[in-house]
PDB file of N, CA and C in Angstrom:
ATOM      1  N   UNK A   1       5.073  -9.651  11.184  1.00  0.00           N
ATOM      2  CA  UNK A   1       4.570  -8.445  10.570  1.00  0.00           C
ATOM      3  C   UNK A   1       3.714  -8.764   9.352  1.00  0.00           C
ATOM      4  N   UNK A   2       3.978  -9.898   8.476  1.00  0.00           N
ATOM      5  CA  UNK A   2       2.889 -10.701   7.295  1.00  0.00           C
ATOM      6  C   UNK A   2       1.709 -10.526   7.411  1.00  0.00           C
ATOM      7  N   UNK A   3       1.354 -10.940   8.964  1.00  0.00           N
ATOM      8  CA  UNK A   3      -0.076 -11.155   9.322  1.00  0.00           C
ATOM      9  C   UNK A   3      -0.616  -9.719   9.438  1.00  0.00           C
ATOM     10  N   UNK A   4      -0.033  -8.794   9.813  1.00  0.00           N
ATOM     11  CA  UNK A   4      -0.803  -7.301   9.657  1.00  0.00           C
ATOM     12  C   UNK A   4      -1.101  -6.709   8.570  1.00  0.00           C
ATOM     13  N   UNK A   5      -0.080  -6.861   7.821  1.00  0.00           N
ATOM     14  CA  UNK A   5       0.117  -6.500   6.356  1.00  0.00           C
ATOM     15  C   UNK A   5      -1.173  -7.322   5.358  1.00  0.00           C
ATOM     16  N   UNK A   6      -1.274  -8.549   5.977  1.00  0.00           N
ATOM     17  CA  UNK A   6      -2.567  -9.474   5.456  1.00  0.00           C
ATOM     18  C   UNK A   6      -3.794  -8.792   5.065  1.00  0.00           C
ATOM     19  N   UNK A   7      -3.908  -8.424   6.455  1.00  0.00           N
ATOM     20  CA  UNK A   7      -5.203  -7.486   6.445  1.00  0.00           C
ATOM     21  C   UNK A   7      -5.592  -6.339   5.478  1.00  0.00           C
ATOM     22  N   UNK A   8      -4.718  -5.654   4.845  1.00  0.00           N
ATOM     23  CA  UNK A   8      -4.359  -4.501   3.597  1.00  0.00           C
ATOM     24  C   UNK A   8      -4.609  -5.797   1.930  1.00  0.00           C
ATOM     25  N   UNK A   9      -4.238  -7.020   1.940  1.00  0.00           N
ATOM     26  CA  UNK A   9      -4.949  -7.515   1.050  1.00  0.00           C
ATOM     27  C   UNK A   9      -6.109  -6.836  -0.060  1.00  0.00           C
ATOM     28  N   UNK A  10      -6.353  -6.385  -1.120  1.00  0.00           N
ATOM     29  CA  UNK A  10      -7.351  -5.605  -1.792  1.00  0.00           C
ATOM     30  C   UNK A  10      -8.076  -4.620  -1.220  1.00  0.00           C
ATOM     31  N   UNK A  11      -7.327  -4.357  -0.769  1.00  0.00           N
ATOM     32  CA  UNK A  11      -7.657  -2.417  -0.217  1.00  0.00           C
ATOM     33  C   UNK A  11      -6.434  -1.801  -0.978  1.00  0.00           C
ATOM     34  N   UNK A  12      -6.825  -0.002  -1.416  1.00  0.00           N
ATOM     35  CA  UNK A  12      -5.758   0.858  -1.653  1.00  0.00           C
ATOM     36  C   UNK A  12      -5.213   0.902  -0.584  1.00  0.00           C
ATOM     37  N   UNK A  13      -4.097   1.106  -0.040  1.00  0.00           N
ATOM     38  CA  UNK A  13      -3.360   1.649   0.643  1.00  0.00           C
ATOM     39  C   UNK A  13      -1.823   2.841   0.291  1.00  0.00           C
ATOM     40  N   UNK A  14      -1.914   3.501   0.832  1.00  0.00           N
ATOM     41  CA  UNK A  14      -0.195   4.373   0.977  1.00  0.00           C
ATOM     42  C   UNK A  14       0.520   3.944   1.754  1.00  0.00           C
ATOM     43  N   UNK A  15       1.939   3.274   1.013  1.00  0.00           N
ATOM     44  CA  UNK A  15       3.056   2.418   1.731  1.00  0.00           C
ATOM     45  C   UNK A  15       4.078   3.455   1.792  1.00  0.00           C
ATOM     46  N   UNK A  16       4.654   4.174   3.139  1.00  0.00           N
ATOM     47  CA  UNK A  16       5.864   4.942   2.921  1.00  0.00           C
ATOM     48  C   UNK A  16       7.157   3.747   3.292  1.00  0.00           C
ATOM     49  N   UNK A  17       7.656   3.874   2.289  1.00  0.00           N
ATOM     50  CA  UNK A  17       9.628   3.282   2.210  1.00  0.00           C
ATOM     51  C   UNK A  17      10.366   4.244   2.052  1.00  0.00           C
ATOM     52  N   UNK A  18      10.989   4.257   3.631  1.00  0.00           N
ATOM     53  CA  UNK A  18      12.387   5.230   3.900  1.00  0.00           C
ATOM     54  C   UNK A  18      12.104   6.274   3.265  1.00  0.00           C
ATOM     55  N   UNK A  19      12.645   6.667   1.714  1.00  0.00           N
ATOM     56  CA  UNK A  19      12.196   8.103   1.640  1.00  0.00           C
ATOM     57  C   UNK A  19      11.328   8.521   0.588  1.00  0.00           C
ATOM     58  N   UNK A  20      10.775   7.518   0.381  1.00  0.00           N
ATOM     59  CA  UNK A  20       9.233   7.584  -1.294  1.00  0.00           C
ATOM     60  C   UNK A  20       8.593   7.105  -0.174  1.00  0.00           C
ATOM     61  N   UNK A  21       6.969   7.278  -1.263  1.00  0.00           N
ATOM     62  CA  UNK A  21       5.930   6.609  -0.862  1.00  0.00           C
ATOM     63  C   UNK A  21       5.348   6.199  -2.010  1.00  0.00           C
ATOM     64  N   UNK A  22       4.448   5.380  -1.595  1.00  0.00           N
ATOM     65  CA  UNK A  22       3.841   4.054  -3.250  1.00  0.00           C
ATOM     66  C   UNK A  22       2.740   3.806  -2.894  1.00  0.00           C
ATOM     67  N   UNK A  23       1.955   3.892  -3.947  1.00  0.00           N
ATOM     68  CA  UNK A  23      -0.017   4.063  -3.089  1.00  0.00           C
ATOM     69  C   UNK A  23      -0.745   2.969  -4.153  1.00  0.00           C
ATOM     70  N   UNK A  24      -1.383   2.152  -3.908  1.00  0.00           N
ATOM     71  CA  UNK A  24      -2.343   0.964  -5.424  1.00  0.00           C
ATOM     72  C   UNK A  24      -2.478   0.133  -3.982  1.00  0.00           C
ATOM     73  N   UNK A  25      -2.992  -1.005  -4.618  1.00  0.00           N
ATOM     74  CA  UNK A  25      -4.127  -1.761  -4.092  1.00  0.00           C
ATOM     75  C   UNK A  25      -2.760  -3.249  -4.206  1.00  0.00           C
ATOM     76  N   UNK A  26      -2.466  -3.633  -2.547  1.00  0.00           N
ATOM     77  CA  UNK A  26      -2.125  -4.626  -2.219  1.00  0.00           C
ATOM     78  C   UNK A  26      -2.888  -5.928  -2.826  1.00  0.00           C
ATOM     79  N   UNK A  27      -2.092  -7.084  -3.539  1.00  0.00           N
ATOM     80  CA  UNK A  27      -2.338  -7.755  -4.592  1.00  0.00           C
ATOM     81  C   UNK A  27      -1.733  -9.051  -3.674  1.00  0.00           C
ATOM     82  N   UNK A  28      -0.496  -8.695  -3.370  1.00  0.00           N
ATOM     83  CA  UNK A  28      -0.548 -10.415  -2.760  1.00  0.00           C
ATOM     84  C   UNK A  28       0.749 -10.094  -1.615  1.00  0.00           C
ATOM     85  N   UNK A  29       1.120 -11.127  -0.895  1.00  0.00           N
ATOM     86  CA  UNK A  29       2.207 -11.004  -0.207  1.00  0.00           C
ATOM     87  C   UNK A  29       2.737 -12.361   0.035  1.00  0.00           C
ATOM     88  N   UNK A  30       4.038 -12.569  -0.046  1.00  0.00           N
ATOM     89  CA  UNK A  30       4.830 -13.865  -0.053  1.00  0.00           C
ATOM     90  C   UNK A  30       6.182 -12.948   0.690  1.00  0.00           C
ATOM     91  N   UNK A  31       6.517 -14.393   1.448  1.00  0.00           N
ATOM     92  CA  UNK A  31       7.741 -14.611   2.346  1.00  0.00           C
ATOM     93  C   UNK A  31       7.609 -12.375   2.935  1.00  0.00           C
ATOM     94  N   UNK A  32       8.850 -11.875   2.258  1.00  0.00           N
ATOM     95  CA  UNK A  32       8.700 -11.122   3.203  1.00  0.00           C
ATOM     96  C   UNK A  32       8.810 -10.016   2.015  1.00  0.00           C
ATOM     97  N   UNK A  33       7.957 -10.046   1.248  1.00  0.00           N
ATOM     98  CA  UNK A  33       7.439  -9.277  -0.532  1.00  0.00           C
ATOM     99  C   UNK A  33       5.881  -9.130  -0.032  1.00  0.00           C
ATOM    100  N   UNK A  34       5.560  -7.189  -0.854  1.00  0.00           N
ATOM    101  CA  UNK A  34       4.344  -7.154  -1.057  1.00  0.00           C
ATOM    102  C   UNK A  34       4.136  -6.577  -2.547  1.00  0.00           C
ATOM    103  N   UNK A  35       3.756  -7.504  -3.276  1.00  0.00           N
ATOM    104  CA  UNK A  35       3.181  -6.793  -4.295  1.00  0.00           C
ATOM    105  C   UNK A  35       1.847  -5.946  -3.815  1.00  0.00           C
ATOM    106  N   UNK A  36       2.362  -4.496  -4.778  1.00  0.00           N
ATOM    107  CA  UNK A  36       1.283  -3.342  -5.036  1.00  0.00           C
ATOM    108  C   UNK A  36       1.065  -3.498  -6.211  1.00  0.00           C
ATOM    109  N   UNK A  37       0.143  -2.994  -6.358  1.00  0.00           N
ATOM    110  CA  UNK A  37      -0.689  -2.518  -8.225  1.00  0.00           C
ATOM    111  C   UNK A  37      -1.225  -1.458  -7.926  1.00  0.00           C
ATOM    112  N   UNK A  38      -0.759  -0.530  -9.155  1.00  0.00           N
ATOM    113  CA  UNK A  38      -1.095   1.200  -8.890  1.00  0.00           C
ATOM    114  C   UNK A  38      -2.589   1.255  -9.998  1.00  0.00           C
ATOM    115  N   UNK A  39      -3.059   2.390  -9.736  1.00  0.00           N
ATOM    116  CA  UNK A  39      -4.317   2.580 -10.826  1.00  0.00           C
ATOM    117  C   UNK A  39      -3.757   2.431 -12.366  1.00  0.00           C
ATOM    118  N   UNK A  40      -2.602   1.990 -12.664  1.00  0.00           N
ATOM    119  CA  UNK A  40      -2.701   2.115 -14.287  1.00  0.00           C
ATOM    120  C   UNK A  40      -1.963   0.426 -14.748  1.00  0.00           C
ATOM    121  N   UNK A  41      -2.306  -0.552 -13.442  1.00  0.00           N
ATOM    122  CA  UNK A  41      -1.967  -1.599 -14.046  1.00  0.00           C
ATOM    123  C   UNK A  41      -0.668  -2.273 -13.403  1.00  0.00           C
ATOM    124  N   UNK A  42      -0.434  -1.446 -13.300  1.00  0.00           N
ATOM    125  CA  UNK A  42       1.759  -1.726 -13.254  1.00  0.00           C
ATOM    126  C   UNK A  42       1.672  -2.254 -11.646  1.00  0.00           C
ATOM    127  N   UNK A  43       2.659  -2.891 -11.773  1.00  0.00           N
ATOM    128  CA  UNK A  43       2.954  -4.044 -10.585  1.00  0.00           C
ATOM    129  C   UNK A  43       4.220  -3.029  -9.867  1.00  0.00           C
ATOM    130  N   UNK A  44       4.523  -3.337  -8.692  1.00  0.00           N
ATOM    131  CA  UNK A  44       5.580  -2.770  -8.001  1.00  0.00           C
ATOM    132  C   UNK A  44       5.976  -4.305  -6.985  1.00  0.00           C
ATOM    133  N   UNK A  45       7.532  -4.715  -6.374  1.00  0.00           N
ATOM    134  CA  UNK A  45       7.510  -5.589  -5.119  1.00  0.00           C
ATOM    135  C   UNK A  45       7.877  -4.483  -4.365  1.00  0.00           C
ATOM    136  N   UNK A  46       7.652  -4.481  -3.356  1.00  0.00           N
ATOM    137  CA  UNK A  46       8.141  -3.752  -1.895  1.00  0.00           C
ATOM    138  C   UNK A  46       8.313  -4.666  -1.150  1.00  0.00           C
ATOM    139  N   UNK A  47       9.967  -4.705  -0.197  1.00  0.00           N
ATOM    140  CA  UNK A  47      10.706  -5.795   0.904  1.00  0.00           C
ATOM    141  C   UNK A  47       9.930  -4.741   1.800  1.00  0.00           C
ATOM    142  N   UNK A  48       9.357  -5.751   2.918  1.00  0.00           N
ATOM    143  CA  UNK A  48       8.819  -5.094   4.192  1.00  0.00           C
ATOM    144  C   UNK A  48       9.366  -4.541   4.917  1.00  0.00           C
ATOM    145  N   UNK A  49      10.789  -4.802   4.781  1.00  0.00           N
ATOM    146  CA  UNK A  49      12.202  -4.760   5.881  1.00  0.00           C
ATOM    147  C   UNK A  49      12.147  -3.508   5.827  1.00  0.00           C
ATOM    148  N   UNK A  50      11.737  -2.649   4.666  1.00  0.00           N
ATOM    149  CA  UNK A  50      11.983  -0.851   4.277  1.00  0.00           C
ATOM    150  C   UNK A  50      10.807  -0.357   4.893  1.00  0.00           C
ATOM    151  N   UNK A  51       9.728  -1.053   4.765  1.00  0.00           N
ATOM    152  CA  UNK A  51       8.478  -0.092   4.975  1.00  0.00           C
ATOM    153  C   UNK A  51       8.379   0.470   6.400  1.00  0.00           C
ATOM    154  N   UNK A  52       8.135   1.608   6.683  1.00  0.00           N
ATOM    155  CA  UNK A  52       8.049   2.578   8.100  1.00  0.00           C
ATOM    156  C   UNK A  52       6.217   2.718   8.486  1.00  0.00           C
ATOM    157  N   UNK A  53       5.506   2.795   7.272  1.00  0.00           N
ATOM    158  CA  UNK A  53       4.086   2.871   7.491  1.00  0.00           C
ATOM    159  C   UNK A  53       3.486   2.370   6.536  1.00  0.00           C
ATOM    160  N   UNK A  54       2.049   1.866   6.988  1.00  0.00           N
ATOM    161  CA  UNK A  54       0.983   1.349   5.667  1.00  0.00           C
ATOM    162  C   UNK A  54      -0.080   2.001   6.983  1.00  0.00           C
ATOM    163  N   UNK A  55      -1.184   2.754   5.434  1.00  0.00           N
ATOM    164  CA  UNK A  55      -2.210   2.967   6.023  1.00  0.00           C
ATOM    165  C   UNK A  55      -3.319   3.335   4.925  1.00  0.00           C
ATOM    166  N   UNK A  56      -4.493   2.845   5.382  1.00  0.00           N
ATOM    167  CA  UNK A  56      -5.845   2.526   4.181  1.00  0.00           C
ATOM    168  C   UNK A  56      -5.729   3.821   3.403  1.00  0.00           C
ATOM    169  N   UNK A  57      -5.839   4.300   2.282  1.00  0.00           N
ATOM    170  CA  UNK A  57      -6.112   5.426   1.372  1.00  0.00           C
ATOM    171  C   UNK A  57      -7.336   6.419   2.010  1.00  0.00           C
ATOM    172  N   UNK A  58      -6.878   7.318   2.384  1.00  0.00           N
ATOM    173  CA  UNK A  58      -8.012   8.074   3.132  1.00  0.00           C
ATOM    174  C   UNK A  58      -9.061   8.500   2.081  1.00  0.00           C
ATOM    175  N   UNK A  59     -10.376   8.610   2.775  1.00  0.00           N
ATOM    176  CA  UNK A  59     -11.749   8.732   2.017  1.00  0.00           C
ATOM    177  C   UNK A  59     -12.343  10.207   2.871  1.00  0.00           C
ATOM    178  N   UNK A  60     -12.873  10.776   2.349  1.00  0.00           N
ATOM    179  CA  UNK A  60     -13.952  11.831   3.012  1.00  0.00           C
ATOM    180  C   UNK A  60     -15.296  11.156   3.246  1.00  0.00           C
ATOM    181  N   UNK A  61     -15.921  12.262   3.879  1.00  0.00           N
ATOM    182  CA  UNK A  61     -17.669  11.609   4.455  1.00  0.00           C
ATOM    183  C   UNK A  61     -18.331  11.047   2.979  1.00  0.00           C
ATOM    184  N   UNK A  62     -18.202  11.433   1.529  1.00  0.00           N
ATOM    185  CA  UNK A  62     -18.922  11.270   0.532  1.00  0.00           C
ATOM    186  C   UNK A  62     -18.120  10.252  -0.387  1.00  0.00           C
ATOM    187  N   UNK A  63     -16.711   9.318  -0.015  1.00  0.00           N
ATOM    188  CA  UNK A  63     -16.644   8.295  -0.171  1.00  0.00           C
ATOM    189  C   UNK A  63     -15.153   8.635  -1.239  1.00  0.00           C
ATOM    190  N   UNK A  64     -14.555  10.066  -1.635  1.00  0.00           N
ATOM    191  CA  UNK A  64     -14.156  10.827  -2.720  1.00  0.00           C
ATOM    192  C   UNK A  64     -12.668  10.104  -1.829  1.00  0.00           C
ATOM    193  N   UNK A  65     -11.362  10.464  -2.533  1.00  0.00           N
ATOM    194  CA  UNK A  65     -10.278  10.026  -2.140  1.00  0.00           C
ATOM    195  C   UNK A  65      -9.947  11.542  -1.726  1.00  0.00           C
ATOM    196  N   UNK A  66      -8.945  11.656  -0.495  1.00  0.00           N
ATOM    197  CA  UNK A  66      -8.284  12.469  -0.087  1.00  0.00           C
ATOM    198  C   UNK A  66      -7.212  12.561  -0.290  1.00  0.00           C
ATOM    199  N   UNK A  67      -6.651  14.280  -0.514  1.00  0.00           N
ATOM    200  CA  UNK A  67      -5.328  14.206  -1.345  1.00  0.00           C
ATOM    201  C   UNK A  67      -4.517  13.939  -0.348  1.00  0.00           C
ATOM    202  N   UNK A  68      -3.143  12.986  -0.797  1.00  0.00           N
ATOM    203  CA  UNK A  68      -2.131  12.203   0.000  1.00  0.00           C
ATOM    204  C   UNK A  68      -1.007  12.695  -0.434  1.00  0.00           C
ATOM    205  N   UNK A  69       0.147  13.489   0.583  1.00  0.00           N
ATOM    206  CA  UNK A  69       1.465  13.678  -0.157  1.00  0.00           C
ATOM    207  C   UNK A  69       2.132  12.763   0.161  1.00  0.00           C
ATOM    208  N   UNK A  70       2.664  11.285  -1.108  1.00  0.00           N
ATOM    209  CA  UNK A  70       3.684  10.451  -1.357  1.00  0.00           C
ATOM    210  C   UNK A  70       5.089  11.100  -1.233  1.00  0.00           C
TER     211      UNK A  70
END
Protein backbone atom coordinates (compact mmCIF):
# COMPACT_ATOMS: atom_id res chain seq x y z
CA UNK A 1 0.00 0.00 0.00
CA UNK A 2 3.49 2.50 0.45
CA UNK A 3 3.80 2.46 -3.16
CA UNK A 4 0.26 4.08 -3.78
CA UNK A 5 0.44 6.33 -1.08
CA UNK A 6 4.00 7.35 -2.86
CA UNK A 7 2.33 8.82 -5.49
CA UNK A 8 0.35 11.60 -3.03
CA UNK A 9 4.10 12.68 -2.15
CA UNK A 10 3.73 16.84 -2.37
CA UNK A 11 0.32 17.05 -3.40
CA UNK A 12 -2.60 18.31 -0.88
CA UNK A 13 -4.54 15.58 -0.24
CA UNK A 14 -7.77 14.62 2.25
CA UNK A 15 -6.83 11.52 4.37
CA UNK A 16 -10.09 10.04 6.07
CA UNK A 17 -9.03 7.86 9.47
CA UNK A 18 -11.91 5.82 10.81
CA UNK A 19 -13.78 8.70 12.09
CA UNK A 20 -11.77 12.32 11.37
CA UNK A 21 -10.39 13.45 8.39
CA UNK A 22 -6.84 15.41 7.98
CA UNK A 23 -6.17 17.42 4.75
CA UNK A 24 -2.09 19.26 4.09
CA UNK A 25 0.32 18.22 1.75
CA UNK A 26 1.97 14.64 2.17
CA UNK A 27 5.69 15.34 3.24
CA UNK A 28 7.21 11.98 3.52
CA UNK A 29 6.38 8.34 4.25
CA UNK A 30 8.48 5.69 6.16
CA UNK A 31 7.82 2.02 7.10
CA UNK A 32 4.13 2.18 7.53
CA UNK A 33 3.90 6.35 8.76
CA UNK A 34 2.70 9.25 6.64
CA UNK A 35 3.66 12.43 7.59
CA UNK A 36 1.07 15.34 6.63
CA UNK A 37 1.74 19.11 6.92
CA UNK A 38 -1.40 21.24 7.13
CA UNK A 39 -1.42 24.98 5.70
CA UNK A 40 -0.15 26.48 9.01
CA UNK A 41 3.06 24.49 9.31
CA UNK A 42 2.21 21.79 11.87
CA UNK A 43 3.25 18.27 11.19
CA UNK A 44 0.71 15.39 11.87
CA UNK A 45 2.00 11.11 11.64
CA UNK A 46 -0.89 9.07 10.35
CA UNK A 47 -0.41 4.80 10.72
CA UNK A 48 -1.79 3.66 7.30
CA UNK A 49 -3.30 0.67 9.08
CA UNK A 50 -6.34 3.46 10.00
CA UNK A 51 -6.61 5.16 6.78
CA UNK A 52 -10.03 4.09 4.73
CA UNK A 53 -9.35 6.84 1.88
CA UNK A 54 -6.75 9.33 0.35
CA UNK A 55 -7.76 11.45 -2.38
CA UNK A 56 -6.05 14.65 -4.28
CA UNK A 57 -7.75 17.99 -2.74
CA UNK A 58 -10.42 18.73 -5.19
CA UNK A 59 -9.95 21.87 -7.55
CA UNK A 60 -12.73 23.52 -9.79
CA UNK A 61 -12.30 24.42 -13.66
CA UNK A 62 -10.45 27.90 -12.40
CA UNK A 63 -7.90 26.03 -10.27
CA UNK A 64 -9.87 27.51 -6.66
CA UNK A 65 -10.05 24.64 -3.88
CA UNK A 66 -13.37 22.94 -3.35
CA UNK A 67 -15.12 22.90 -0.15
CA UNK A 68 -14.32 19.38 1.58
CA UNK A 69 -16.31 18.07 4.66
CA UNK A 70 -13.35 16.51 7.02
Amino acid sequence: MNELIKNYIGKEVVIYVSSSGVSGVVTKIEDNWIEVENKNGQKQLLNADYISRIQEYPRNKKGKKKLVAV
